[in-house]
Protein backbone atom coordinates (compact mmCIF):
# COMPACT_ATOMS: atom_id res chain seq x y z
CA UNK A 1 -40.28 -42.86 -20.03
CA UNK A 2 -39.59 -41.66 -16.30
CA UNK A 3 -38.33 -38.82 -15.50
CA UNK A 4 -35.01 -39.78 -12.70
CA UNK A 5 -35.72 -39.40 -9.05
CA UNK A 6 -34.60 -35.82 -7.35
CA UNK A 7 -31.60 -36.85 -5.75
CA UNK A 8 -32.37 -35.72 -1.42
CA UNK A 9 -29.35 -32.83 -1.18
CA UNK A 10 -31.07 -31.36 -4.80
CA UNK A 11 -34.87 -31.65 -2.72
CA UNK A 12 -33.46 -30.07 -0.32
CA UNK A 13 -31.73 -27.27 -1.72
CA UNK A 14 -35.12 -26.49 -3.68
CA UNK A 15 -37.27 -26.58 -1.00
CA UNK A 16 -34.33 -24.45 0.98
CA UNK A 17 -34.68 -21.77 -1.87
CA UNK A 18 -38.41 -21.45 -2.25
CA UNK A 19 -38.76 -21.28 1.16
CA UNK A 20 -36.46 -18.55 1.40
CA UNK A 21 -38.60 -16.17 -1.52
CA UNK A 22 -41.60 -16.88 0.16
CA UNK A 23 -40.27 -15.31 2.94
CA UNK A 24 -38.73 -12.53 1.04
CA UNK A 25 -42.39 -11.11 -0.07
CA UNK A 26 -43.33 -8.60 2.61
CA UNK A 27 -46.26 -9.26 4.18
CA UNK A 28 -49.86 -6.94 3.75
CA UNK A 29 -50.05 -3.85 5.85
CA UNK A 30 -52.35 -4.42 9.04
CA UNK A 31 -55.34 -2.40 8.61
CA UNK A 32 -54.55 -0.75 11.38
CA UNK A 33 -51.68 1.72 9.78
CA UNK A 34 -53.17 4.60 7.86
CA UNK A 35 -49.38 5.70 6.95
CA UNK A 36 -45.92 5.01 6.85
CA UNK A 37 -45.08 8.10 5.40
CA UNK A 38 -47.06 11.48 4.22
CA UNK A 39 -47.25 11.04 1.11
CA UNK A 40 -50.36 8.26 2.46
CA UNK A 41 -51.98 11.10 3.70
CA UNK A 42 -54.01 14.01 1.98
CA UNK A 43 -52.63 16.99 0.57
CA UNK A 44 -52.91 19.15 3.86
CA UNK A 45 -51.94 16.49 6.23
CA UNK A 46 -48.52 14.45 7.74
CA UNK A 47 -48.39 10.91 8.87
CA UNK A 48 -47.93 11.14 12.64
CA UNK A 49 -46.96 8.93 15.36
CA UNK A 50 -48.45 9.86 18.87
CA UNK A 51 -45.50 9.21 22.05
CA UNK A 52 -47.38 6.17 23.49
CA UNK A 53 -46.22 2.95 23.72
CA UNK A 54 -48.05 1.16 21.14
CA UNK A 55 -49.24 4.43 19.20
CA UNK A 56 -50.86 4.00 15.66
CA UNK A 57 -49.39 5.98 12.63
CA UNK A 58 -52.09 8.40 11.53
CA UNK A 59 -53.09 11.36 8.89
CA UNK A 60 -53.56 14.51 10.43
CA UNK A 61 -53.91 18.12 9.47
CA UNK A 62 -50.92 20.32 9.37
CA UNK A 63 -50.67 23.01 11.61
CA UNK A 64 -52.64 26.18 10.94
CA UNK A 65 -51.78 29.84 12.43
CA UNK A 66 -52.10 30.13 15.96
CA UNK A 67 -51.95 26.01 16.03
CA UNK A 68 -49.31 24.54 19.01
CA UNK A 69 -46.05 23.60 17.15
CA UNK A 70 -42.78 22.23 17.51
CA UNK A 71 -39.82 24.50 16.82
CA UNK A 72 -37.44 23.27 15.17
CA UNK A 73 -33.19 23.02 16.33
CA UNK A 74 -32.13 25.35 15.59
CA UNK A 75 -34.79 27.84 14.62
CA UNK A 76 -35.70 25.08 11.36
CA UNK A 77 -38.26 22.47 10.79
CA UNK A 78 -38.98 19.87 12.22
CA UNK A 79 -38.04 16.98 10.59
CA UNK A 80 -40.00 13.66 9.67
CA UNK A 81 -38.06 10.57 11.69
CA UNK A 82 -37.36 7.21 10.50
CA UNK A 83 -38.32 4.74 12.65
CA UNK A 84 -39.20 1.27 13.39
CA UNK A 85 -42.52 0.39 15.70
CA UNK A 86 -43.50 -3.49 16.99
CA UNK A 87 -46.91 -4.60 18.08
CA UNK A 88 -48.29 -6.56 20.85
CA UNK A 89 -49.17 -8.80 17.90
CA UNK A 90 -46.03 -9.11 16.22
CA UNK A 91 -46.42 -7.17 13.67
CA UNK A 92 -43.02 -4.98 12.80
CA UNK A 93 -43.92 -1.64 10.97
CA UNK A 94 -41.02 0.20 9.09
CA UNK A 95 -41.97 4.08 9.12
CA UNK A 96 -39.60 5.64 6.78
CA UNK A 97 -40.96 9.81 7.37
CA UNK A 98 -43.68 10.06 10.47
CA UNK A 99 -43.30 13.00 12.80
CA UNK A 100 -43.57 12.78 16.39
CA UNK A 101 -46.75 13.85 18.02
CA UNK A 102 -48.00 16.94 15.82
CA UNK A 103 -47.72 17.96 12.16
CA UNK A 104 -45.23 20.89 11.18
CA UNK A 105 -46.88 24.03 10.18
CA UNK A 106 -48.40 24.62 6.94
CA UNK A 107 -45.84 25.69 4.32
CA UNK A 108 -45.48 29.20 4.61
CA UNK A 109 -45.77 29.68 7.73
CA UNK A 110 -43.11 28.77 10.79
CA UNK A 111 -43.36 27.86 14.72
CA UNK A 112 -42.49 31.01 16.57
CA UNK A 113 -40.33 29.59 19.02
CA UNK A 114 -41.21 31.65 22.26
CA UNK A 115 -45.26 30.61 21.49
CA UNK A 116 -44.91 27.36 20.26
CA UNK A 117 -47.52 28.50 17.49
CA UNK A 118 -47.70 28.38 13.78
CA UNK A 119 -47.42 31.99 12.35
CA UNK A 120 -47.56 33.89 9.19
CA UNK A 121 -44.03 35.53 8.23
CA UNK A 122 -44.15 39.00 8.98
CA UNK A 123 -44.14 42.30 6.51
CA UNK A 124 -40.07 42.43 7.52
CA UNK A 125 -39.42 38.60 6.74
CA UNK A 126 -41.42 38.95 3.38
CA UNK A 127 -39.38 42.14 2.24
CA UNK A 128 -35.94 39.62 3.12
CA UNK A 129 -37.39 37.57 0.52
């Protein structure tokens, strides 16, 4: 016995709705990204995003004492961004927690705003504690 034909509206209705999970699966990550966020990255580095046009996400080390920094507005961390990037080849990269150009400082330590540089908390800041 044979099955009935697939009536055309029903054929197209499937094809309409596999077509539509295929394009639901997110495609693989260029090799190109290292990171889309720091928790990619090693246990003393950040996923950054340099301020060029077509920058690359990368691991890099957090900032040590005496390291350049970013202070923070006002007087806090910086904060990771969330942020969307396209490529030359198409690609479209979601980065949900990069920060811009540099690492924060290491935890513990804080940008002195004046320097711009990653320092230890002082005797006076430690007895606030």
């Amino acid at each position: 016995m044979r099955a009935p034909p697939l009536s055309p509206v029903l054929l197209a209705v499937l094809v309409a709705v596999l077509a539509g999970g295929a394009a639901a699966v997110p495609a693989a990550r260029p090799g190109y990204i290292e990171c889309v966020d720091s928790s990619e990255c090693g246990p003393w580095e950040c996923c950054v995003l340099g301020g060029g046009r077509f920058s690359l996400p990368r691991c890099a080390p957090v900032s040590d004492v005496g390291d350049p920094c970013r202070p923070g507005a006002p007087y806090g961390a910086v904060q990771p961004i969330n942020t969307t990037v396209v490529y030359p080849d198409g690609t479209v990269v979601n980065l949900p927690a990069v920060y811009l150009h540099m690492c924060p400082c290491a935890n513990g330590l804080s940008c002195d705003r004046p320097d711009a540089v990653c320092v230890a908390p002082t005797e006076h800041e430690l007895n606030a504690l």
